[in-house]
PDB file of N, CA and C in Angstrom:
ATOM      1  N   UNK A   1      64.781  34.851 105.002  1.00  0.00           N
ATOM      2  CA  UNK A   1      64.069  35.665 104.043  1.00  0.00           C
ATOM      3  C   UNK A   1      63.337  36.810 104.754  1.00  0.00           C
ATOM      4  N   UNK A   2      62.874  36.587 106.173  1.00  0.00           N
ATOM      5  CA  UNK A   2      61.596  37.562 106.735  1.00  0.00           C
ATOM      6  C   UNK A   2      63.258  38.449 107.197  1.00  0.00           C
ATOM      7  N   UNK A   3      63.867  38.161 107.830  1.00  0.00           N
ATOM      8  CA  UNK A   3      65.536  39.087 108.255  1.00  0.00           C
ATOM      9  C   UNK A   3      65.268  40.053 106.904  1.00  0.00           C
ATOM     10  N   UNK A   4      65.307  39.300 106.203  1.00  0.00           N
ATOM     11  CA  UNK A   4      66.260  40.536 104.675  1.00  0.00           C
ATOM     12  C   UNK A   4      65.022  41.554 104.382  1.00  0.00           C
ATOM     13  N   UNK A   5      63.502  41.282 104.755  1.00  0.00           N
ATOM     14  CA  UNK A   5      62.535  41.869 104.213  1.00  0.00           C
ATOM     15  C   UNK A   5      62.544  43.176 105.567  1.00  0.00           C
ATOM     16  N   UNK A   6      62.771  42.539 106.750  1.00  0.00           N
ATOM     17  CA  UNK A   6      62.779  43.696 107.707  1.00  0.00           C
ATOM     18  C   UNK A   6      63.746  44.602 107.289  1.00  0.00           C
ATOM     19  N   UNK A   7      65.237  44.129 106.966  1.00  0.00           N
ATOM     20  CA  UNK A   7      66.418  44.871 106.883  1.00  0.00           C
ATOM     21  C   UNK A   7      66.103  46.269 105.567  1.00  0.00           C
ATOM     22  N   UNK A   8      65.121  45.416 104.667  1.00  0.00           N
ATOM     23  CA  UNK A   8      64.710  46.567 103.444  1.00  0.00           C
ATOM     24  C   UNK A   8      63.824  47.483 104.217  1.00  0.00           C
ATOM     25  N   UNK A   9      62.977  47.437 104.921  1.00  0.00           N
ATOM     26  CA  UNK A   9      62.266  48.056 105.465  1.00  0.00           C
ATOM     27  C   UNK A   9      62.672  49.077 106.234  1.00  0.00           C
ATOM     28  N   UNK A  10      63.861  48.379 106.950  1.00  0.00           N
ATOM     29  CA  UNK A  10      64.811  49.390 107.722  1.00  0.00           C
ATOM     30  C   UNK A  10      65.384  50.517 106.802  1.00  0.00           C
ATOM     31  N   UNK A  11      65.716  50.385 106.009  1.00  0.00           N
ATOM     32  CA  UNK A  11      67.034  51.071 105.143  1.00  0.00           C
ATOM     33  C   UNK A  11      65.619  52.062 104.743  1.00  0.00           C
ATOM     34  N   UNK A  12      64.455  51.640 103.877  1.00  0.00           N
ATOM     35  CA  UNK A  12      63.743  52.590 103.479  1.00  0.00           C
ATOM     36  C   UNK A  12      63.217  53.523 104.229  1.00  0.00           C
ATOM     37  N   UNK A  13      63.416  53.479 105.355  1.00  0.00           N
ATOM     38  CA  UNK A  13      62.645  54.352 106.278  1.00  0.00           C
ATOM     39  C   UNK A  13      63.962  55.775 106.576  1.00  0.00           C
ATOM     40  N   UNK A  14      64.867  55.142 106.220  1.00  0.00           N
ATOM     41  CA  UNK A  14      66.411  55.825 106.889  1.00  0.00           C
ATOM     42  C   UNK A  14      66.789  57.274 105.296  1.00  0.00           C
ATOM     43  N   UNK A  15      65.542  56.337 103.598  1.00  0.00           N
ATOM     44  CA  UNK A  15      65.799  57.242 102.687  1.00  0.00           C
ATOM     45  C   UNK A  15      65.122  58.451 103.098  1.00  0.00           C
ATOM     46  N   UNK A  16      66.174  59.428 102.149  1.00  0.00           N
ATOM     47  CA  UNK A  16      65.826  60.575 102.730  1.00  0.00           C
ATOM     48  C   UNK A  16      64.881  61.248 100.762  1.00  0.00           C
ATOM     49  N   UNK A  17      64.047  61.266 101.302  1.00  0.00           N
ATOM     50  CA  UNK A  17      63.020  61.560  99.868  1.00  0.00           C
ATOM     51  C   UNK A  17      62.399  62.624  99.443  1.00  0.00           C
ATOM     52  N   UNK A  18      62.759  63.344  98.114  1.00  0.00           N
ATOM     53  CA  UNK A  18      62.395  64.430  97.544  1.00  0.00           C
ATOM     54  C   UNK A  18      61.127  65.059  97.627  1.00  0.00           C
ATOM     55  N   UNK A  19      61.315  66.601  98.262  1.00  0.00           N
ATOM     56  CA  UNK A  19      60.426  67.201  98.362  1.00  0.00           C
ATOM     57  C   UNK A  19      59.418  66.931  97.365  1.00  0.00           C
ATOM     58  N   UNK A  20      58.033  67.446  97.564  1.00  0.00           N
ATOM     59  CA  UNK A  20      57.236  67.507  96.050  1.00  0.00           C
ATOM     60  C   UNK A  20      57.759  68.281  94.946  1.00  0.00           C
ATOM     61  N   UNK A  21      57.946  69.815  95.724  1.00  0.00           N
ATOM     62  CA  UNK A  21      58.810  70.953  94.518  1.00  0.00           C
ATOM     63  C   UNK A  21      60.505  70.540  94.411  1.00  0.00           C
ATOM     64  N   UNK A  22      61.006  69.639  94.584  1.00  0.00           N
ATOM     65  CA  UNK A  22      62.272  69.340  94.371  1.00  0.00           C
ATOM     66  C   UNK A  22      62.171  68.225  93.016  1.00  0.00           C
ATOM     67  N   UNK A  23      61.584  67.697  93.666  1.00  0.00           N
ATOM     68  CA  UNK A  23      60.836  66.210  92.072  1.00  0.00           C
ATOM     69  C   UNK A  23      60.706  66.748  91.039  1.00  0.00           C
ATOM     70  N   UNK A  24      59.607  67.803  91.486  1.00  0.00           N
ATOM     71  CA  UNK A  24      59.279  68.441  89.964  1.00  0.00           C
ATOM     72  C   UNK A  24      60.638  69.308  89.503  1.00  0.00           C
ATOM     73  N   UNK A  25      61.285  69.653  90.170  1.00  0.00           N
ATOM     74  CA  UNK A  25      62.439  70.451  89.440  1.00  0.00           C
ATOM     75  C   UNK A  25      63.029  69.509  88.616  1.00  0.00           C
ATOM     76  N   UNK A  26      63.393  68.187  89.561  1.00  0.00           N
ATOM     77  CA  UNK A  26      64.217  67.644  89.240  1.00  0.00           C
ATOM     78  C   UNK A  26      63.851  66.662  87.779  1.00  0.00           C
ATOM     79  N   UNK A  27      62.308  66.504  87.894  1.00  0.00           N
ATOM     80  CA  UNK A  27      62.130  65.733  86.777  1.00  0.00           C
ATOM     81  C   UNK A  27      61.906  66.987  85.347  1.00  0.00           C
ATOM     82  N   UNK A  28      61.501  68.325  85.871  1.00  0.00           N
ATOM     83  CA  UNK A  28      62.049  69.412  84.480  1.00  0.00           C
ATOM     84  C   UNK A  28      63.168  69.144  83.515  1.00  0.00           C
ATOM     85  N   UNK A  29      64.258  69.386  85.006  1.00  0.00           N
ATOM     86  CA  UNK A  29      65.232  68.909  84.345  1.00  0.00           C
ATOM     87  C   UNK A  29      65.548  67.968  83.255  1.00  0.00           C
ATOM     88  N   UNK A  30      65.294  66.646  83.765  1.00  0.00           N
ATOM     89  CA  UNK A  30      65.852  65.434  83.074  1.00  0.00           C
ATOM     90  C   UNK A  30      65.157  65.660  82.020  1.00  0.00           C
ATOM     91  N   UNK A  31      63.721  66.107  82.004  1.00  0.00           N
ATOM     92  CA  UNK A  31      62.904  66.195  80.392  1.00  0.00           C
ATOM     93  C   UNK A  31      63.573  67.343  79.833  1.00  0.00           C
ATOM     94  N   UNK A  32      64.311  68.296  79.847  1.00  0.00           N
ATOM     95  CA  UNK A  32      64.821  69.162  79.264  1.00  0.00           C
ATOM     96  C   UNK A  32      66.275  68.618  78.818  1.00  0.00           C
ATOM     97  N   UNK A  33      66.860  68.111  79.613  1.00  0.00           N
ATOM     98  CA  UNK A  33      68.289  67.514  79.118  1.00  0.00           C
ATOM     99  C   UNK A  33      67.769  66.529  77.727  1.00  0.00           C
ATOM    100  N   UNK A  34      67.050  65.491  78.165  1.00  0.00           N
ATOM    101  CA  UNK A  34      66.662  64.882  77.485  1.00  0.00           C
ATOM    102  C   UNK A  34      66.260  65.331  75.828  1.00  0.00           C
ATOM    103  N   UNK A  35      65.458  66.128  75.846  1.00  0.00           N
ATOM    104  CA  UNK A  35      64.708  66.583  74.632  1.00  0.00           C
ATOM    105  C   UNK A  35      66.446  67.708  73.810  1.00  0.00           C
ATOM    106  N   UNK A  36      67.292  68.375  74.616  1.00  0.00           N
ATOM    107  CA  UNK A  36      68.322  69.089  74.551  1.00  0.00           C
ATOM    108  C   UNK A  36      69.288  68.013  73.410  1.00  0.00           C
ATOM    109  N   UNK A  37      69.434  65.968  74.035  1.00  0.00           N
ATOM    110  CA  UNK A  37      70.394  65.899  73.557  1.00  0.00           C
ATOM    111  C   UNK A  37      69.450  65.520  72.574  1.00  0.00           C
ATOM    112  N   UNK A  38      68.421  64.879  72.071  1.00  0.00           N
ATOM    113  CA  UNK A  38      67.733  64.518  71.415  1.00  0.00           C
ATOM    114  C   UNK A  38      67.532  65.212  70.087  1.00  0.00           C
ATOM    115  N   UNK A  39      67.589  66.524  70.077  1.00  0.00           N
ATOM    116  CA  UNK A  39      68.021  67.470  69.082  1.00  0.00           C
ATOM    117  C   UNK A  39      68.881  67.672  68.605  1.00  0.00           C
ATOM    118  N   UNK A  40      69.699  67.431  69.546  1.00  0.00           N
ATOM    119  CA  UNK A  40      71.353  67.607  69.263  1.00  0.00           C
ATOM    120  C   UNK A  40      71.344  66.801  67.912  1.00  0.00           C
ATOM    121  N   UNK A  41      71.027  65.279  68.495  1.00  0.00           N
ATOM    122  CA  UNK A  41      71.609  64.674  67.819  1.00  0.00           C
ATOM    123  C   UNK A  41      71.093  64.557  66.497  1.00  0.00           C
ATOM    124  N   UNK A  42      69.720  65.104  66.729  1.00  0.00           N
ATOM    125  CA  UNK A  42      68.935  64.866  65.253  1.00  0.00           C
ATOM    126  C   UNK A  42      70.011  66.162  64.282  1.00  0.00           C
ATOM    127  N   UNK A  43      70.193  66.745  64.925  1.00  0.00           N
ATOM    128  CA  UNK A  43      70.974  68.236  63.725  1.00  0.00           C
ATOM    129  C   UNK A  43      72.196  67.387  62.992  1.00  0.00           C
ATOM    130  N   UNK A  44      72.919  66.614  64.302  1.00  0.00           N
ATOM    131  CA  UNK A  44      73.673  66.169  63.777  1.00  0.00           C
ATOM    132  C   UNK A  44      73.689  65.248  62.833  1.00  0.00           C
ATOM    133  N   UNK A  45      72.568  64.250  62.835  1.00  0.00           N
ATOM    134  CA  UNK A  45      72.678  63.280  61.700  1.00  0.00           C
ATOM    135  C   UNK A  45      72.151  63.674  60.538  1.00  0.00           C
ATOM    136  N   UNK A  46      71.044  64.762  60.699  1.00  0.00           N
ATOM    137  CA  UNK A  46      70.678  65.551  59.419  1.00  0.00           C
ATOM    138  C   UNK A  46      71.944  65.943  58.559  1.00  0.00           C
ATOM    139  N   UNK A  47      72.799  66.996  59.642  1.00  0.00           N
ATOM    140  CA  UNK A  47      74.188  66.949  59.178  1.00  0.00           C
ATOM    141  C   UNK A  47      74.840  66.313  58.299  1.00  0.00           C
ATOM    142  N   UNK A  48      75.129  64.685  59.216  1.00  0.00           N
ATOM    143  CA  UNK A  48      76.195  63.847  58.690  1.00  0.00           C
ATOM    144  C   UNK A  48      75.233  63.692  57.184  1.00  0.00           C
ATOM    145  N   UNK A  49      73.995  63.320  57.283  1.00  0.00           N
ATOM    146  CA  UNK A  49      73.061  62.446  56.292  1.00  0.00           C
ATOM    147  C   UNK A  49      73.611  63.205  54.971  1.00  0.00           C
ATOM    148  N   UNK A  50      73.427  64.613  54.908  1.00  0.00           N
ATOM    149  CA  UNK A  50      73.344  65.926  53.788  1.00  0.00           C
ATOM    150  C   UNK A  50      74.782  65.496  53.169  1.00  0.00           C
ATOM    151  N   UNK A  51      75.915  65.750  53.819  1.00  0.00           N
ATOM    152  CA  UNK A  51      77.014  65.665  53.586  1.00  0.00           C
ATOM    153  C   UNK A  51      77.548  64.414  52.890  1.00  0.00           C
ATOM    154  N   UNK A  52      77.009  63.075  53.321  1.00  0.00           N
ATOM    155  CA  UNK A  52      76.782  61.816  52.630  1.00  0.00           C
ATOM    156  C   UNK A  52      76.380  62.122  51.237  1.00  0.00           C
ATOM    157  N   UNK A  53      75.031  62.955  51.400  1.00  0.00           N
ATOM    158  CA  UNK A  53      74.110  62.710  50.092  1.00  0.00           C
ATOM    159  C   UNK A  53      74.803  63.686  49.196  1.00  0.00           C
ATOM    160  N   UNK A  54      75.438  64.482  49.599  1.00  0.00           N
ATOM    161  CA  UNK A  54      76.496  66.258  48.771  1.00  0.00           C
ATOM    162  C   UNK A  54      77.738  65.080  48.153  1.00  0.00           C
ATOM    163  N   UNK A  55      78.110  64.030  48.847  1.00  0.00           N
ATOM    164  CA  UNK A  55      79.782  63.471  48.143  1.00  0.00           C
ATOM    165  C   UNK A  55      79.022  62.599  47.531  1.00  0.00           C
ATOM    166  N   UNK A  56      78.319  61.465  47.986  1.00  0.00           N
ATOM    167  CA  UNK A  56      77.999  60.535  46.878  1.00  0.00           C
ATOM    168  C   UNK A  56      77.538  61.354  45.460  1.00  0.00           C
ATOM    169  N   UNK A  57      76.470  62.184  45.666  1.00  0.00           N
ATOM    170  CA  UNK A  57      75.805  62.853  45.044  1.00  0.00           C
ATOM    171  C   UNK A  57      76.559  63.469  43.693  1.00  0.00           C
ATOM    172  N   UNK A  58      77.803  64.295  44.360  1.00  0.00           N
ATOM    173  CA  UNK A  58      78.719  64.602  43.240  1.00  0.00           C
ATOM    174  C   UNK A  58      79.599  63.705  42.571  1.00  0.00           C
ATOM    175  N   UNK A  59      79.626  62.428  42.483  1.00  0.00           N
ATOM    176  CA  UNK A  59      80.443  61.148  41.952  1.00  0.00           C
ATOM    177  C   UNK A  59      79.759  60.886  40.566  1.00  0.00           C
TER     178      UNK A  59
END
């Protein structure tokens, strides 16, 4: 068990870890993709929803 805890120790020292201004880019990013598909998808189900409520609607 103490082997495998050194061996993690090893490996973490060997990561190679994001600048401060690289993080923050990088976490911009993901909150922008994020919020991007998140919209997406809301248009789209507004979409599908309308189109539901337009065929039933006319029956």
């Amino acid at each position: 068990m103490f082997k495998f805890f050194r061996n993690v120790a090893s490996e973490m020292r060997k990561v190679s870890w994001p600048k401060r201004k690289e993080l923050t880019r990088y976490t911009i990013t993901v909150i922008t993709t994020v919020i991007f598909v998140a919209l997406f998808f809301a248009v789209i189900d507004l979409g599908i929803s309308e189109l539901m409520r337009l065929i039933i609607g006319s029956k």
